[in-house]
C-alpha atoms as a PDB file:
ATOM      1  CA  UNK A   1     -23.922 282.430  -6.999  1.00  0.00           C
ATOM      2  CA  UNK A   2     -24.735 285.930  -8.049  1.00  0.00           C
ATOM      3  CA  UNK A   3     -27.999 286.437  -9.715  1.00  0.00           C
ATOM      4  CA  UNK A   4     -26.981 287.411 -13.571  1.00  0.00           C
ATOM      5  CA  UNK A   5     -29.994 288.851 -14.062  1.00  0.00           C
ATOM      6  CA  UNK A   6     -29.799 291.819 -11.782  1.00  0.00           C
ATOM      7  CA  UNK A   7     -25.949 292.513 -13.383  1.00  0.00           C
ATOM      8  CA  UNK A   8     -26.985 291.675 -16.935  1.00  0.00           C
ATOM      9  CA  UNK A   9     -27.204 295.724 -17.497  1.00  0.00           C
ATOM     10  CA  UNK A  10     -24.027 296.345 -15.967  1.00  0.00           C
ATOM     11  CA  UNK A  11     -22.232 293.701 -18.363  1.00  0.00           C
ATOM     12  CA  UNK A  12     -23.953 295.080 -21.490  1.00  0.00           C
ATOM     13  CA  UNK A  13     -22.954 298.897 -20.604  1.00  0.00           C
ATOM     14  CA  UNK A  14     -19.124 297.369 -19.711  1.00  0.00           C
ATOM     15  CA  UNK A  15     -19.152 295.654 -23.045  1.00  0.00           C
ATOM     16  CA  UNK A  16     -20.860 298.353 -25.009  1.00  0.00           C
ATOM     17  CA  UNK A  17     -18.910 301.193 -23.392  1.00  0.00           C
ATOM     18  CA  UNK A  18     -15.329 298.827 -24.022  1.00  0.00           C
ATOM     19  CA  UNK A  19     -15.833 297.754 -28.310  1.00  0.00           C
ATOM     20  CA  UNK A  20     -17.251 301.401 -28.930  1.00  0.00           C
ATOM     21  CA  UNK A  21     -14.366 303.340 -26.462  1.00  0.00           C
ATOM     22  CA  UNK A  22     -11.815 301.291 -28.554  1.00  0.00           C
ATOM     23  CA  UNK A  23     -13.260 302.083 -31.598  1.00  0.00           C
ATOM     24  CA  UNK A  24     -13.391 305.513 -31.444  1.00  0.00           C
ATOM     25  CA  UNK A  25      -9.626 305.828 -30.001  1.00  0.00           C
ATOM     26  CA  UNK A  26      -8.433 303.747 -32.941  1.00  0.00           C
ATOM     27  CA  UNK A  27     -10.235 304.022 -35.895  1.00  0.00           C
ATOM     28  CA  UNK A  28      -6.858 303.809 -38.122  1.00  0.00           C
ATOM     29  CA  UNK A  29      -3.776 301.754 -37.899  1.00  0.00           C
ATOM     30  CA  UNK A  30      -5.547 298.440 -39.991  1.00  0.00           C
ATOM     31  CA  UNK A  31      -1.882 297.139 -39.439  1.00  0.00           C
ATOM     32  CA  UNK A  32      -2.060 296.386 -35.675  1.00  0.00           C
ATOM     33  CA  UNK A  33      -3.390 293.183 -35.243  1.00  0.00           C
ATOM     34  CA  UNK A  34      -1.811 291.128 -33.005  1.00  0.00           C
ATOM     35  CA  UNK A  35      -4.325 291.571 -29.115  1.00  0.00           C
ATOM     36  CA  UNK A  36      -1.633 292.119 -26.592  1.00  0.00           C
ATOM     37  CA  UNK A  37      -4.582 293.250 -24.428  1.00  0.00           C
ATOM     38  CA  UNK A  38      -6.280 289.631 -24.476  1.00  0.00           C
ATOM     39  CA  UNK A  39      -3.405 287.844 -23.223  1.00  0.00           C
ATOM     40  CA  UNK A  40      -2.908 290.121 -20.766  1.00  0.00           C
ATOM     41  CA  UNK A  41      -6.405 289.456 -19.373  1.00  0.00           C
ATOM     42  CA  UNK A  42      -6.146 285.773 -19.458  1.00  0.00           C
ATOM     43  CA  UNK A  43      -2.373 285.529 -17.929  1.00  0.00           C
ATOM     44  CA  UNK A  44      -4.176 287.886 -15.232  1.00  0.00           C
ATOM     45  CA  UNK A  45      -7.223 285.806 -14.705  1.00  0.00           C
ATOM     46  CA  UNK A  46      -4.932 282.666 -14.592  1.00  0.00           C
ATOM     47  CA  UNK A  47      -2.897 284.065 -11.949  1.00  0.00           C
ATOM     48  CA  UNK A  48      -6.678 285.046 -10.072  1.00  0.00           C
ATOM     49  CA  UNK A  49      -7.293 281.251 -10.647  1.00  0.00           C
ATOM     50  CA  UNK A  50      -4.410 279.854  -9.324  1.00  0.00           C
ATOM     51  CA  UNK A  51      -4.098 282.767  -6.201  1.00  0.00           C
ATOM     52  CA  UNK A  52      -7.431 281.423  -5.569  1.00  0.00           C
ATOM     53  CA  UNK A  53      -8.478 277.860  -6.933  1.00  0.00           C
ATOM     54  CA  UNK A  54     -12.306 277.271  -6.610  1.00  0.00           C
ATOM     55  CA  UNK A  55     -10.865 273.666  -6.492  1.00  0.00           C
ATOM     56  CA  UNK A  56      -9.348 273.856  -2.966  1.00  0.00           C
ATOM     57  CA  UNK A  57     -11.375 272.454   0.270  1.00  0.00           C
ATOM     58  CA  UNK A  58     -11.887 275.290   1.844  1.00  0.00           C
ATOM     59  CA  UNK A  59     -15.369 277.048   1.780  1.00  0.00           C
ATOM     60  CA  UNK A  60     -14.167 280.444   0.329  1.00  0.00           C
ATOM     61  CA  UNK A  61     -11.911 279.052  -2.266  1.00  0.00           C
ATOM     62  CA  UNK A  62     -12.371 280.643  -5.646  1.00  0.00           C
ATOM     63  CA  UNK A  63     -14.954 283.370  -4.578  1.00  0.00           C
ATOM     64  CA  UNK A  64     -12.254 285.967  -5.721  1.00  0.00           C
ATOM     65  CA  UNK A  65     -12.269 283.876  -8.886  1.00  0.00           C
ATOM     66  CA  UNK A  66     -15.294 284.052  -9.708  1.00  0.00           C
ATOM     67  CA  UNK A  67     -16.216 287.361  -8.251  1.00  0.00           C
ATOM     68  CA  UNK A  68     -13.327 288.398 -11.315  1.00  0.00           C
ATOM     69  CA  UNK A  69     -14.382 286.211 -13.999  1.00  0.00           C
ATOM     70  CA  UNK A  70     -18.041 287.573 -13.566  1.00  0.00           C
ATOM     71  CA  UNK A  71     -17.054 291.540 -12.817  1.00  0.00           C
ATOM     72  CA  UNK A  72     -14.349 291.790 -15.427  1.00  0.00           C
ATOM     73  CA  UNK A  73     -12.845 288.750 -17.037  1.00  0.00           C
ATOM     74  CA  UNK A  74     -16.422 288.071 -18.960  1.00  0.00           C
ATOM     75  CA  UNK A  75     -17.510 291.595 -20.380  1.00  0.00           C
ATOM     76  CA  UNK A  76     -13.975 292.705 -21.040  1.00  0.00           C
ATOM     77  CA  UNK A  77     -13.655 289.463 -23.016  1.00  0.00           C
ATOM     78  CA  UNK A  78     -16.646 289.775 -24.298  1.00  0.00           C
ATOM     79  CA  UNK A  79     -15.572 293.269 -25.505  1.00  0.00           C
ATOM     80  CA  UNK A  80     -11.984 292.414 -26.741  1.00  0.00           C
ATOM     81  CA  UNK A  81     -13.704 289.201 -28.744  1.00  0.00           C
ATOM     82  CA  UNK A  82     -15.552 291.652 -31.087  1.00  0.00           C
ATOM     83  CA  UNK A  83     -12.983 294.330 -31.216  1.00  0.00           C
ATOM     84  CA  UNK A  84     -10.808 291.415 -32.218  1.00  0.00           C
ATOM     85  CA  UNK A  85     -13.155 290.845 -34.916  1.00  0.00           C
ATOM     86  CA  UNK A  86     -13.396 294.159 -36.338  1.00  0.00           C
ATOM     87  CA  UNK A  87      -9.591 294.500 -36.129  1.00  0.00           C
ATOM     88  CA  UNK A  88      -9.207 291.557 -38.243  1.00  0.00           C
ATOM     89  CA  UNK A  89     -12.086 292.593 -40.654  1.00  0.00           C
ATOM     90  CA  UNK A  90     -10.611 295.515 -41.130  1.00  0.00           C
ATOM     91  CA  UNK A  91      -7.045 294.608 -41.396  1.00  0.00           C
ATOM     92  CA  UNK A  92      -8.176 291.452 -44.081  1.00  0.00           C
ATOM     93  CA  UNK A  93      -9.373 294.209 -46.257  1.00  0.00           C
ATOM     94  CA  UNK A  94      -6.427 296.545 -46.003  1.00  0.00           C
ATOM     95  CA  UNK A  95      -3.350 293.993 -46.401  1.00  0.00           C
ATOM     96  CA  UNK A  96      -5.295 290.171 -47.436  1.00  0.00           C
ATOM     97  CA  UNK A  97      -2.716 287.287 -46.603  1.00  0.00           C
ATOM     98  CA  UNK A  98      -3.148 283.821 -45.448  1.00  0.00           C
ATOM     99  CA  UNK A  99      -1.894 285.168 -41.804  1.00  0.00           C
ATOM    100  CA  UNK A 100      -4.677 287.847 -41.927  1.00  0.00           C
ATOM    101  CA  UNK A 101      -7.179 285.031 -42.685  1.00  0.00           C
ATOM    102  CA  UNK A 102      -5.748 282.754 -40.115  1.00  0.00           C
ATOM    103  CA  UNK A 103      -5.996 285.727 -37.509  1.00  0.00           C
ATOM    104  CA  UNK A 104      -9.604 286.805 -38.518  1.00  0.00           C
ATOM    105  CA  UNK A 105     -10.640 282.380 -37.605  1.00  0.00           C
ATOM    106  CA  UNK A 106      -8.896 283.299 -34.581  1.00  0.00           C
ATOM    107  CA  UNK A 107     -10.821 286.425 -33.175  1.00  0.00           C
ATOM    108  CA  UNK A 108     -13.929 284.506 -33.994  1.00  0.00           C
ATOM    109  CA  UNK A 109     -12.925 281.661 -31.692  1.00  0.00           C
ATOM    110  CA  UNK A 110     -11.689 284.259 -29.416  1.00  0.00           C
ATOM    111  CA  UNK A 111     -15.325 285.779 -29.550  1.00  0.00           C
ATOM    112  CA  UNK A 112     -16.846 282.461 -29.528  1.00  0.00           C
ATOM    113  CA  UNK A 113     -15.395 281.235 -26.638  1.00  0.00           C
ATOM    114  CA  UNK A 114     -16.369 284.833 -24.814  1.00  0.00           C
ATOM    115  CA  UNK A 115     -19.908 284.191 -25.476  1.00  0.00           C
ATOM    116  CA  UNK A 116     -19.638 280.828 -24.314  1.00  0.00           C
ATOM    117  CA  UNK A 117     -18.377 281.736 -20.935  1.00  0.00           C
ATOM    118  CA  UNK A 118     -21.260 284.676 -20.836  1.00  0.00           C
ATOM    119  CA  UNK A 119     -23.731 281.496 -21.302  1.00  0.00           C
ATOM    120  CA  UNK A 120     -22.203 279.183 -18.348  1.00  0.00           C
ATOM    121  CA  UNK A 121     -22.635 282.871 -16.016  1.00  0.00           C
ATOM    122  CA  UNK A 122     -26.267 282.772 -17.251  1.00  0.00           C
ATOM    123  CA  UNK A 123     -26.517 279.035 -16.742  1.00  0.00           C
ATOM    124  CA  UNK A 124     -24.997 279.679 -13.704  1.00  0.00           C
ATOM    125  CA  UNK A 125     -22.375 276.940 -14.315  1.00  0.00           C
ATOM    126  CA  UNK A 126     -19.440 278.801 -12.845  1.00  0.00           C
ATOM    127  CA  UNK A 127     -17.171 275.852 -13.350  1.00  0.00           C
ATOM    128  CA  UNK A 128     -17.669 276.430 -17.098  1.00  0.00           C
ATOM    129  CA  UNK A 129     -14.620 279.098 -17.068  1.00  0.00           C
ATOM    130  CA  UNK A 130     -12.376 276.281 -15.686  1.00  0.00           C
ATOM    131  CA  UNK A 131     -12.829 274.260 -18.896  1.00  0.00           C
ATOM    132  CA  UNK A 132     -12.490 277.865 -21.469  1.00  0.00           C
ATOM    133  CA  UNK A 133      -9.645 279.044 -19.711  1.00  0.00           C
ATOM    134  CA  UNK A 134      -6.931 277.234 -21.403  1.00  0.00           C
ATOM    135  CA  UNK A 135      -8.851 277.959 -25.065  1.00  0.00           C
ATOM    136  CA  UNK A 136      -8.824 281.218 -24.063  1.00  0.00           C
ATOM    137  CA  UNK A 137      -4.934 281.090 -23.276  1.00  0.00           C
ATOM    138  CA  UNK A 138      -4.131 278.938 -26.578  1.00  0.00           C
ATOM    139  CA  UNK A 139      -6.652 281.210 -28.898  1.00  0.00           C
ATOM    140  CA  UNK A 140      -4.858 284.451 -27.346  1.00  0.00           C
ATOM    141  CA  UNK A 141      -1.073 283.052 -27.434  1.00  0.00           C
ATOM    142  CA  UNK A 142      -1.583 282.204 -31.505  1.00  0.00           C
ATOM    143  CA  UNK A 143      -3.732 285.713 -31.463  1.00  0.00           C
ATOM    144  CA  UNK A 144      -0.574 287.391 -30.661  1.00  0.00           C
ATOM    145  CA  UNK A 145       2.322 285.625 -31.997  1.00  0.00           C
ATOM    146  CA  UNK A 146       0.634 285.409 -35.758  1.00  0.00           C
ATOM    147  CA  UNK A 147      -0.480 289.214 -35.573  1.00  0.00           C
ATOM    148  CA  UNK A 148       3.243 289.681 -34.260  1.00  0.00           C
ATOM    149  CA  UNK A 149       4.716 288.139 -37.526  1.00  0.00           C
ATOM    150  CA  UNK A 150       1.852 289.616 -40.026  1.00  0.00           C
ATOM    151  CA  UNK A 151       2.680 293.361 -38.221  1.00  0.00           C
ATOM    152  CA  UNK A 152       6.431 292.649 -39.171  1.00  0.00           C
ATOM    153  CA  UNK A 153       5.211 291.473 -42.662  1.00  0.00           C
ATOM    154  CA  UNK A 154       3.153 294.790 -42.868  1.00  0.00           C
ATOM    155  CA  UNK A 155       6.225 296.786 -41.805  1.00  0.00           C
ATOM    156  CA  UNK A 156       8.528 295.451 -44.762  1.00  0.00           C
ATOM    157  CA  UNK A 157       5.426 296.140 -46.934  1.00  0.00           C
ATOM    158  CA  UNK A 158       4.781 299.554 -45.634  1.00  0.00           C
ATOM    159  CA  UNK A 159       8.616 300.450 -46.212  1.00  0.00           C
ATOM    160  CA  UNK A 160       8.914 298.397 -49.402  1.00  0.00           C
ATOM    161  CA  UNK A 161       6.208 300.966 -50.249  1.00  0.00           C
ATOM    162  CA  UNK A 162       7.674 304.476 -49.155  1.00  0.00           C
ATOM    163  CA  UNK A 163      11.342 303.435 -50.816  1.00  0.00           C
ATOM    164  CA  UNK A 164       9.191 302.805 -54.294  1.00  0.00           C
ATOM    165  CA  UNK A 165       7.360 305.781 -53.603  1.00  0.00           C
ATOM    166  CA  UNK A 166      10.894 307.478 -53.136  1.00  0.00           C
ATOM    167  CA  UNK A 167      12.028 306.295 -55.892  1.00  0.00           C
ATOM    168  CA  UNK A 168       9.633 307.378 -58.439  1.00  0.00           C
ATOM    169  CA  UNK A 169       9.489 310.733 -57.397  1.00  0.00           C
ATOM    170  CA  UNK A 170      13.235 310.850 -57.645  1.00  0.00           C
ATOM    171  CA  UNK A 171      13.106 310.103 -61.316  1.00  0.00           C
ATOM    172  CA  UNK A 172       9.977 312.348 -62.455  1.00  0.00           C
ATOM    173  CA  UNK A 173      11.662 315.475 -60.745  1.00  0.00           C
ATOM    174  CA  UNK A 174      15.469 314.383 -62.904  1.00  0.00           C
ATOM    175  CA  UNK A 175      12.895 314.228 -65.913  1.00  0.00           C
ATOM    176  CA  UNK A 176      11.695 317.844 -65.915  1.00  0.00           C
ATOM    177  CA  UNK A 177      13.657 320.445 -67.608  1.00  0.00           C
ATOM    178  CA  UNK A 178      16.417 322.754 -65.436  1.00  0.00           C
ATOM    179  CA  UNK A 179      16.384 326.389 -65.611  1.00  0.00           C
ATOM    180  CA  UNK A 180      20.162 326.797 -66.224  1.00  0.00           C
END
């Protein structure tokens, strides 16, 4: 199809440019975790897919397809899969729970699977997104509905936090002495 080779620079600077641009805009907030932005991108690239199956007859089906997958599904995966990693690393060590753990295995396979689909594109095997696509769509579902439950645990913790915060400083200021 397209010779990888020639565009191998272009993918590194997109997925260079992508993990370090979100790392510098974010570099607090260990509590969001859930990757909204990852099933965006697949729902979008399934909706490329089926606007333009590679599977149909004609002789142009699924050059828009892969034209995306290889342009911006792959590096911007490819970026999202480590900054999914990071995010979990770093959210593990701030609030440790079995759903942090469970969402840290998931950005791996999320990362996984985007290096996967970078080595069909080498391979040229552009058939090889066909068979990630749902992983990437199951990986990114659970990515987002367990990081929406562990931000809602964080939440309660956060306020459970700030109330006993509250409350001690209510009782060392009624221990000190009045003036009257």
């Amino acid at each position: 199809m397209i010779s990888l080779l020639s565009d191998t620079p272009f993918l590194v600077i997109v997925l260079v440019l992508g993990a370090v641009t979100y790392m510098i805009a974010k570099p607090g907030k260990p509590e969001k975790i859930r990757s909204l932005e990852f099933l965006l991108l697949t729902i979008v690239t399934t909706g490329v897919f089926l606007f333009d199956n590679p599977l149909r007859s004609n002789p142009y089906a699924g050059l828009l397809f892969y034209v995306f997958d290889f342009y911006i599904f792959t590096p911007v995966s490819l970026a999202f899969g480590f900054t999914a990693i990071y995010k979990s690393n770093k959210h593990l060590k701030h609030y440790p729970s079995s759903y942090s753990k469970f969402l840290r295995l998931n950005a791996w396979f999320l990362a996984i699977f985007s290096v996967i689909n970078f080595l069909f594109l080498m391979l040229t095997e552009e058939m090889g997104i066909m068979l990630l696509l749902p992983l990437f769509g199951i990986s990114s579902i659970i990515q987002f509905i367990v990081g929406e439950l562990e931000r809602k645990r964080i939440q309660k913790l956060l306020k459970q936090r700030k109330e006993d915060a509250d409350i001690q400083n209510i009782e060392t200021t009624e221990e000190e002495p009045h003036e009257n």
